[in-house]
C-alpha atoms as a PDB file:
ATOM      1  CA  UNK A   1     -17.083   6.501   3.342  1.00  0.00           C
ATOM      2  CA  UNK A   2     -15.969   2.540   2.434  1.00  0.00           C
ATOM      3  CA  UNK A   3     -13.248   1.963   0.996  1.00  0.00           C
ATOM      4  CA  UNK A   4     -12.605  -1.654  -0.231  1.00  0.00           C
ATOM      5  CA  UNK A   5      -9.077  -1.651  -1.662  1.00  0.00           C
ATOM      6  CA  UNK A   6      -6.143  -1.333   0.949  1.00  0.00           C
ATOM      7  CA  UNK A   7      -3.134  -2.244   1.724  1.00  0.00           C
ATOM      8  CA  UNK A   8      -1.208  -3.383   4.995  1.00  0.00           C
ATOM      9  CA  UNK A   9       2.730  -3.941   6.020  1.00  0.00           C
ATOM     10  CA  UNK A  10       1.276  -7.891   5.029  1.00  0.00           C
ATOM     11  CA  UNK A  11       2.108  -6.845   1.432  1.00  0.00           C
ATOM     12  CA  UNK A  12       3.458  -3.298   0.668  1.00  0.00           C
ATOM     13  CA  UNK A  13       1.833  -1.103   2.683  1.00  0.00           C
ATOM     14  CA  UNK A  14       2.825   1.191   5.614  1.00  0.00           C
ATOM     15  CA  UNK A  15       0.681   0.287   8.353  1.00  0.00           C
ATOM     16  CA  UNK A  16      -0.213  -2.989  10.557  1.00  0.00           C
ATOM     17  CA  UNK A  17      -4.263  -3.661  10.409  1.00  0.00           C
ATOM     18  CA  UNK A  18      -4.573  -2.425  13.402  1.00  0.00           C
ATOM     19  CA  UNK A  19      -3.258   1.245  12.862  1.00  0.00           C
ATOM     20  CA  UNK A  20      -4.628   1.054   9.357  1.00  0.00           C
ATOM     21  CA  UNK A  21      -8.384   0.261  10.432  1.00  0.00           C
ATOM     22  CA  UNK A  22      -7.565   3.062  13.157  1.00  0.00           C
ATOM     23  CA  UNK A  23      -6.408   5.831  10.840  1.00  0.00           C
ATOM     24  CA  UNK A  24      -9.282   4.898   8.630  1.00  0.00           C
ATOM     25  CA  UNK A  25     -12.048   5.333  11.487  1.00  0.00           C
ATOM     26  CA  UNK A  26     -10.277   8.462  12.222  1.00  0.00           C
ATOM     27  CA  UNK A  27     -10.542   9.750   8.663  1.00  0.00           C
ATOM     28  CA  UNK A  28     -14.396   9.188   8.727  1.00  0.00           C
ATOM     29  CA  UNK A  29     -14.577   5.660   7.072  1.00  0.00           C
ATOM     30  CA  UNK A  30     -17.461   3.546   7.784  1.00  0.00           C
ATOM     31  CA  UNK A  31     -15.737   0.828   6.575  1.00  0.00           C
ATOM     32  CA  UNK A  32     -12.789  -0.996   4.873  1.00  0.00           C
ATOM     33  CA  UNK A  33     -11.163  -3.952   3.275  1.00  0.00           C
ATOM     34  CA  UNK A  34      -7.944  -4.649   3.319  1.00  0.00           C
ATOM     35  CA  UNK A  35      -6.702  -6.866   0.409  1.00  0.00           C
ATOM     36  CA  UNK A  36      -2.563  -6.900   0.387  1.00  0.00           C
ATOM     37  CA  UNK A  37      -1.271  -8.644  -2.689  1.00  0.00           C
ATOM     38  CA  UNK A  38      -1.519 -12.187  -3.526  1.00  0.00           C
ATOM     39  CA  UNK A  39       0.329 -14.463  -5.513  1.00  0.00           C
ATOM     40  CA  UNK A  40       0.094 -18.394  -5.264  1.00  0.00           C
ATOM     41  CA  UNK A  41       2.941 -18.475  -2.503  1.00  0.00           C
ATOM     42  CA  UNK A  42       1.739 -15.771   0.139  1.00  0.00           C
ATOM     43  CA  UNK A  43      -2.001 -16.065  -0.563  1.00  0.00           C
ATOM     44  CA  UNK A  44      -3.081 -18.307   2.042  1.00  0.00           C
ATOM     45  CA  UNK A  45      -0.783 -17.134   4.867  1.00  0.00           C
ATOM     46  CA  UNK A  46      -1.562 -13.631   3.892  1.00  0.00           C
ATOM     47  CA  UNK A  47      -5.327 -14.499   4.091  1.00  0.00           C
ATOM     48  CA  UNK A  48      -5.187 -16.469   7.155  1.00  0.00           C
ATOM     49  CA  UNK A  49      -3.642 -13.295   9.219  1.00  0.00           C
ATOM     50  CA  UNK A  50      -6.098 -10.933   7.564  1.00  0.00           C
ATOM     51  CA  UNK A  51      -9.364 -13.135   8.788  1.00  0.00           C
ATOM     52  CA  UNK A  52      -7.750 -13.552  11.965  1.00  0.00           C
ATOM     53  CA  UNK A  53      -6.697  -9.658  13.050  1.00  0.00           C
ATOM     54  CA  UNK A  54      -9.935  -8.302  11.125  1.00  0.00           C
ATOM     55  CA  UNK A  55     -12.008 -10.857  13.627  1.00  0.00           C
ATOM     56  CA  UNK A  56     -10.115  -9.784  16.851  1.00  0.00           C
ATOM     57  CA  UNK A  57     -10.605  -5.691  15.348  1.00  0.00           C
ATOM     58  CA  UNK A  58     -14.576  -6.150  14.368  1.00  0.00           C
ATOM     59  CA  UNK A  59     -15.116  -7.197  18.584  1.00  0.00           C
ATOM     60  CA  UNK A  60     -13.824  -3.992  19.506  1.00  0.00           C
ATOM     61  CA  UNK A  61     -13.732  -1.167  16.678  1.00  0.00           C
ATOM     62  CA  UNK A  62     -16.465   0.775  15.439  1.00  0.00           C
ATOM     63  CA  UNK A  63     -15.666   0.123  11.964  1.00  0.00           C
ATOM     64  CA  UNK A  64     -15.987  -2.613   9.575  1.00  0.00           C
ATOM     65  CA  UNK A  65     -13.086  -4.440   8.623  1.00  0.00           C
ATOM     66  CA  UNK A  66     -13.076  -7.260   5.682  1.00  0.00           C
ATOM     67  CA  UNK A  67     -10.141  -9.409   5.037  1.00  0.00           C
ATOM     68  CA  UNK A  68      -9.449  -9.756   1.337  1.00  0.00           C
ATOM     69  CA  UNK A  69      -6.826  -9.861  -0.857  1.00  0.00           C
ATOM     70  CA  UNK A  70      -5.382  -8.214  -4.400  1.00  0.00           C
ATOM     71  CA  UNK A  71      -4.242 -10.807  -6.578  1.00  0.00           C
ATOM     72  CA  UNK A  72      -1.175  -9.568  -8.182  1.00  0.00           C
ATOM     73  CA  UNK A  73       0.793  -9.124 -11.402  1.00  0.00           C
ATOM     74  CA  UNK A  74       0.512 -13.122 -11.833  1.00  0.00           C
ATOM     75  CA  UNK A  75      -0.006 -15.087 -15.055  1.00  0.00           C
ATOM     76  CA  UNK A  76      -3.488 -14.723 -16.306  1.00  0.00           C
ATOM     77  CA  UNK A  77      -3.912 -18.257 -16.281  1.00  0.00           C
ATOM     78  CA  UNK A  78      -3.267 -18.383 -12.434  1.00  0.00           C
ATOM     79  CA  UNK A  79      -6.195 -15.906 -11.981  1.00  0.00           C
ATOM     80  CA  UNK A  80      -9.279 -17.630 -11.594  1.00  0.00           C
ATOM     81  CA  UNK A  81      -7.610 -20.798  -9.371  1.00  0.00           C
ATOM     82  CA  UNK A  82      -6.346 -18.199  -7.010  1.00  0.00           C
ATOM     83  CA  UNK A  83      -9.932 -16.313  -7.317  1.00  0.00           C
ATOM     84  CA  UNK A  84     -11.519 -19.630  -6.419  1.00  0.00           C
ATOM     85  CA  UNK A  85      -9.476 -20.354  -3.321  1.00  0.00           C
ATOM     86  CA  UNK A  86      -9.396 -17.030  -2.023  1.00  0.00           C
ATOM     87  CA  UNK A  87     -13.121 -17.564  -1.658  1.00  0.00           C
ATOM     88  CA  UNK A  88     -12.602 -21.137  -0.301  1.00  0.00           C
ATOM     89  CA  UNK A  89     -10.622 -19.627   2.287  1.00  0.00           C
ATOM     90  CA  UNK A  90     -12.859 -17.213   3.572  1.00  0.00           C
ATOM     91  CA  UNK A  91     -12.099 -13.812   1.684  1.00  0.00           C
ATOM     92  CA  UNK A  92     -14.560 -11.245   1.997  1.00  0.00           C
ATOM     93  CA  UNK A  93     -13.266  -9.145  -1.186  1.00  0.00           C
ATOM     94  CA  UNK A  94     -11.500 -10.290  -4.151  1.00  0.00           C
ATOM     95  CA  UNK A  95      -9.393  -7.658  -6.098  1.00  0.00           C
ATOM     96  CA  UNK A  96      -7.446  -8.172  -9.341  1.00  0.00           C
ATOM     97  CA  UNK A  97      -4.439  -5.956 -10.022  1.00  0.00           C
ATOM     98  CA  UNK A  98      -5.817  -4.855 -13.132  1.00  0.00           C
ATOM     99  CA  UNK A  99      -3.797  -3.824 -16.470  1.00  0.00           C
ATOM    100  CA  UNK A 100      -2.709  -0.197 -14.959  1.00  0.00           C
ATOM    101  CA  UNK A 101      -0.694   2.356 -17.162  1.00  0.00           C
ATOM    102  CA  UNK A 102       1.835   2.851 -15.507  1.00  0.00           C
ATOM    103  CA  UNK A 103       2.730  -0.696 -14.200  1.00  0.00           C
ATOM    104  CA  UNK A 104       3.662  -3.824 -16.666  1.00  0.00           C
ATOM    105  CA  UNK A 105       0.848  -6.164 -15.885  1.00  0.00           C
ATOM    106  CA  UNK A 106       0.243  -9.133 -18.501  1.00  0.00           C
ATOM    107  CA  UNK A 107      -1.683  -8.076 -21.394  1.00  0.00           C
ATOM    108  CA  UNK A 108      -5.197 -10.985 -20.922  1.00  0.00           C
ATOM    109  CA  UNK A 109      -5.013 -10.137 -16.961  1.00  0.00           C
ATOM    110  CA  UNK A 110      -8.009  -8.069 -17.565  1.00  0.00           C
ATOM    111  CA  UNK A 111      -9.943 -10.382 -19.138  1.00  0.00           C
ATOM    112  CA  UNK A 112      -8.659 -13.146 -17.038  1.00  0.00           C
ATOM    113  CA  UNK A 113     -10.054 -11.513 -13.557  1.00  0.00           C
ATOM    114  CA  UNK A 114     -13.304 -10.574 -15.429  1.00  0.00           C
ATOM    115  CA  UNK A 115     -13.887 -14.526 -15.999  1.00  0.00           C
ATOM    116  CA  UNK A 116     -13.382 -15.442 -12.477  1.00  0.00           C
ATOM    117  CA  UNK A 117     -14.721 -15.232  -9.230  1.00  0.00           C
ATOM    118  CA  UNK A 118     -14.208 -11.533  -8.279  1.00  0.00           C
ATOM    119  CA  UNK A 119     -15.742  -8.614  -6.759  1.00  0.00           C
ATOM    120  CA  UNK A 120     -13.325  -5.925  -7.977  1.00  0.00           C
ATOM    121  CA  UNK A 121     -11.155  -5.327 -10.753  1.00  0.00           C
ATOM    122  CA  UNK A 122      -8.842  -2.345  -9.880  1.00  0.00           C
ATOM    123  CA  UNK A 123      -7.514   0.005 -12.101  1.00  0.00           C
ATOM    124  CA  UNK A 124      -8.026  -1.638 -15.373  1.00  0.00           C
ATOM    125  CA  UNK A 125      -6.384   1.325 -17.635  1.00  0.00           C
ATOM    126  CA  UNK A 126      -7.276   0.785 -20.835  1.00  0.00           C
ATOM    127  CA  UNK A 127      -9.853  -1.637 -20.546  1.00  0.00           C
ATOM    128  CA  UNK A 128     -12.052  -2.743 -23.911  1.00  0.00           C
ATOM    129  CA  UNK A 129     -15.556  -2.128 -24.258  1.00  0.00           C
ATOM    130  CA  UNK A 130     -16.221  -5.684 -24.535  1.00  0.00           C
ATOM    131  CA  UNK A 131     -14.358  -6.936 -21.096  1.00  0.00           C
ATOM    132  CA  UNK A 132     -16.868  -3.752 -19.864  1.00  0.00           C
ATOM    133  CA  UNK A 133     -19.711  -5.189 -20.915  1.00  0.00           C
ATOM    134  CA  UNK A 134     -18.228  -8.244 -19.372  1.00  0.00           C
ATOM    135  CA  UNK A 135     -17.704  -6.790 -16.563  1.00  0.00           C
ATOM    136  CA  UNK A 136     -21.814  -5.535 -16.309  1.00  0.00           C
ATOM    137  CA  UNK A 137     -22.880  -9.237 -17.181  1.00  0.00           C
ATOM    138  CA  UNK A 138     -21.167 -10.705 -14.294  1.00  0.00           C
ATOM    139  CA  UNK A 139     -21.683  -7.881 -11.630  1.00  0.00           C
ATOM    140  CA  UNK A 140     -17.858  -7.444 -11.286  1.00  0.00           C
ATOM    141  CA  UNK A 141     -17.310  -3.804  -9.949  1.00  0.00           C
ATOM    142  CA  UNK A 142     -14.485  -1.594 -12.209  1.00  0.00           C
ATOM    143  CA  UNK A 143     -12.419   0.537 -10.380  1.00  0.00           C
ATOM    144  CA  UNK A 144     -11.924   4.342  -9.973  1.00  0.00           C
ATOM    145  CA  UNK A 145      -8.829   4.760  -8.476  1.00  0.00           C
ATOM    146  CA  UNK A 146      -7.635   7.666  -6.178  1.00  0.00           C
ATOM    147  CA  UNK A 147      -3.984   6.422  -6.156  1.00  0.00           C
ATOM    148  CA  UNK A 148      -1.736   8.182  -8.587  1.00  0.00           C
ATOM    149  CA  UNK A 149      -0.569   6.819 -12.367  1.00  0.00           C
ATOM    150  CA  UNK A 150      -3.333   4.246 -11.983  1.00  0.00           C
ATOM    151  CA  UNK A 151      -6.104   6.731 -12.099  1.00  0.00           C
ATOM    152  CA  UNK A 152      -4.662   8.197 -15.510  1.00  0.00           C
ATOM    153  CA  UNK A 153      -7.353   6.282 -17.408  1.00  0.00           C
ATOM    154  CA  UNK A 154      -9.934   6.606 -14.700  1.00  0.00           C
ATOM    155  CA  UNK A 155     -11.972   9.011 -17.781  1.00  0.00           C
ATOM    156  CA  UNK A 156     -11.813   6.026 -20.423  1.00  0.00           C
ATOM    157  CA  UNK A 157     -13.062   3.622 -17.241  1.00  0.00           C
ATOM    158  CA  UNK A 158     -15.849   6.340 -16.254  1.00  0.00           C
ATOM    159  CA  UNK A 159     -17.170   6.610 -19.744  1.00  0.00           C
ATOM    160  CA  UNK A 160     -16.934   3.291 -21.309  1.00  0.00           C
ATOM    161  CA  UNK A 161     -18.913   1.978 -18.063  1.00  0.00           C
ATOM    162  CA  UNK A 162     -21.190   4.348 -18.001  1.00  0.00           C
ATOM    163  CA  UNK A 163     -21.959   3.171 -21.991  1.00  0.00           C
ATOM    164  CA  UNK A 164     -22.475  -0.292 -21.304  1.00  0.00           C
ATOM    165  CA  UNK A 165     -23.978   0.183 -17.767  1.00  0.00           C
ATOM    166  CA  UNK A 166     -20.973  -1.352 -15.613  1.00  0.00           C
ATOM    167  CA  UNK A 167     -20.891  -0.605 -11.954  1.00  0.00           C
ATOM    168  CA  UNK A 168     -18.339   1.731 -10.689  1.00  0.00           C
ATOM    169  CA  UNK A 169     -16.580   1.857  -6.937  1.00  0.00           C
ATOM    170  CA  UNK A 170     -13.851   4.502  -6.269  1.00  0.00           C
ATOM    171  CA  UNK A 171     -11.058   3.357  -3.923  1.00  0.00           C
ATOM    172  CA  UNK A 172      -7.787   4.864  -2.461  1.00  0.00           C
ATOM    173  CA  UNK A 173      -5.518   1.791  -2.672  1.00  0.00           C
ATOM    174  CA  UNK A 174      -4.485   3.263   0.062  1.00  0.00           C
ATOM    175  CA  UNK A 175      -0.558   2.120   1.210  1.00  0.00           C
ATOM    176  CA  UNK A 176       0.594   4.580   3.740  1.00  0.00           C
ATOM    177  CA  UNK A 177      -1.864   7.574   6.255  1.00  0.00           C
ATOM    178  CA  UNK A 178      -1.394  10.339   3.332  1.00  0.00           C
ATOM    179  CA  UNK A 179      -3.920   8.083   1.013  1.00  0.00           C
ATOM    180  CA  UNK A 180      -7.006   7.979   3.272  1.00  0.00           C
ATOM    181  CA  UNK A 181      -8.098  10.340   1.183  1.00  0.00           C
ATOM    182  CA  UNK A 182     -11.433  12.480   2.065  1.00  0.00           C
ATOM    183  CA  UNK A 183     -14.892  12.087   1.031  1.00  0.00           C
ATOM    184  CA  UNK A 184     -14.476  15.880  -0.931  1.00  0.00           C
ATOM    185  CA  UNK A 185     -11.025  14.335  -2.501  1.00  0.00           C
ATOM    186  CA  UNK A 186     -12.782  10.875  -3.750  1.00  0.00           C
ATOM    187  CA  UNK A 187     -15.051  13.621  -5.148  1.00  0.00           C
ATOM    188  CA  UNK A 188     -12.978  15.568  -7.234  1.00  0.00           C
ATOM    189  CA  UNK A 189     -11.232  11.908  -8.406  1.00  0.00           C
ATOM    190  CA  UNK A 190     -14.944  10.751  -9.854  1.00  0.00           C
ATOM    191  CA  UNK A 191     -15.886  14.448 -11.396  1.00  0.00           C
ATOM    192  CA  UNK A 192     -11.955  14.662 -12.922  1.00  0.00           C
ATOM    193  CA  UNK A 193     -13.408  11.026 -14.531  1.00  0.00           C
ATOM    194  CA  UNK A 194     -16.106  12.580 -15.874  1.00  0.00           C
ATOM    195  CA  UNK A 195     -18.902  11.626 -13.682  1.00  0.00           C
ATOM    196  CA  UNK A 196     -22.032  13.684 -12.409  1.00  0.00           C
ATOM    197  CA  UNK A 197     -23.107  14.683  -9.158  1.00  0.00           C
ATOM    198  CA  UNK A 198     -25.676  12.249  -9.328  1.00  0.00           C
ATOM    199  CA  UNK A 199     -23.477   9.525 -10.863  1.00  0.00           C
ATOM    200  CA  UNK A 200     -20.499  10.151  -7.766  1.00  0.00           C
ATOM    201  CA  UNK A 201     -23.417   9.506  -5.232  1.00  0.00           C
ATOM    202  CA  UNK A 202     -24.210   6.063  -7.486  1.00  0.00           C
ATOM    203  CA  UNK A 203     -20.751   5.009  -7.222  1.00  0.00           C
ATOM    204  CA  UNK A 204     -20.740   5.901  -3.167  1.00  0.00           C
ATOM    205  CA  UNK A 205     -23.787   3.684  -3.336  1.00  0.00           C
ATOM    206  CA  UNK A 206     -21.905   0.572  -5.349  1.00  0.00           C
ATOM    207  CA  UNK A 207     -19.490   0.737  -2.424  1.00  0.00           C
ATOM    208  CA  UNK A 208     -22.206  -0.267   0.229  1.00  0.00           C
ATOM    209  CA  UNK A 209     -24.249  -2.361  -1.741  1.00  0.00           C
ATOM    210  CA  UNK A 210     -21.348  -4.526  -2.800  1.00  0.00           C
ATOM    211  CA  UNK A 211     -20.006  -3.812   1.204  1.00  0.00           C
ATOM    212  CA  UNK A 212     -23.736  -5.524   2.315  1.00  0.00           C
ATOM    213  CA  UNK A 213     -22.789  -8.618  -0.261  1.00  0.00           C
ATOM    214  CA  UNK A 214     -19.686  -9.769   1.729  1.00  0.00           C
ATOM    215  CA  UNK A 215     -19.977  -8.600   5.216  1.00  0.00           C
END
């Protein structure tokens, strides 16, 4: 399993890196990111402690770890400057905090992650059909997600990418132990979404080719 949207104590989560990448290798993963939230105050330091303690934990574990970051719940405008020094600074994965259901994230910050540099936009609820097709054009991966009230519109997500030919990853957005969820529980989240068999095993797929991109 890879799963490329987590979070550490750097930002909300539970868990240092450390015990995070550990849990994970324990529950099976291959490999993970972990992208705390960003905003144009904490981005850099955040960053800069991510590349350093996934470094020191790639000499020694037996699991990939990829610093990153989430950027998060900022002005759309802000979106693709932050995008473009993220990279600058040596982030592996990109995430935008996409327009979830059950959080209020700016109406446009959809769009405005799907125009920037990014590998992942998370969660995007009720996405449109044309950021979608966006979304296929500039190989930006839409998000399945595990955690619960932002996978209520997983189904739309599912079926409007599979109609324009998007790419899908699943993640946990994992924040504490209880969300390293299992391979047969990421399941069961892409068949409640409406996938196939075949179509989970794609999206298991999307994971490693976008995880042999930025490693």
């Amino acid at each position: 399993m890879i799963d490329l949207h987590t979070h550490s104590v750097l930002s909300d989560g539970a868990l240092l890196p450390a015990e995070l990448t550990r849990r994970a290798y324990v529950a099976g993963y291959k490999a993970i990111a972990i992208t705390d939230h960003v905003d144009s105050g904490n981005l850099a330091l955040v960053l800069a402690q991510l590349i350093k303690v996934s470094k020191d934990l790639n000499k020694y574990v037996r699991i990939k770890v990829l610093p990153g970051v989430e950027i998060t719940h900022v002005p759309p405008q802000q979106i693709p400057g932050l995008a473009e020094v993220a990279r600058k600074l040596g982030a592996k994965i990109i995430v935008v905090h996409g327009e979830s259901p059950v959080e209020p994230v700016i109406p446009g910050t959809n769009l405005a992650g799907l125009e920037s540099d990014i590998d992942i936009l998370a969660h995007p609820g009720l996405i449109t059909e044309k950021e979608v097709k966006l979304a296929r054009r500039k190989g930006i991966y839409l998000e399945l997600s595990a955690r619960r009230g932002h996978s209520l519109t997983n189904g739309h997500v599912a079926k409007l990418a599979r109609k324009a030919g998007a790419k899908l990853v699943i993640n946990t957005d994992a924040h504490s132990p209880s969300d390293l969820f299992t391979e047969e529980i990421l399941r069961k989240v892409g068949l409640g979404a409406g996938l196939s068999e075949k179509e989970f095993k794609g999206v298991l797929q999307n994971s490693i080719e976008l995880l042999r991109k930025r490693r």
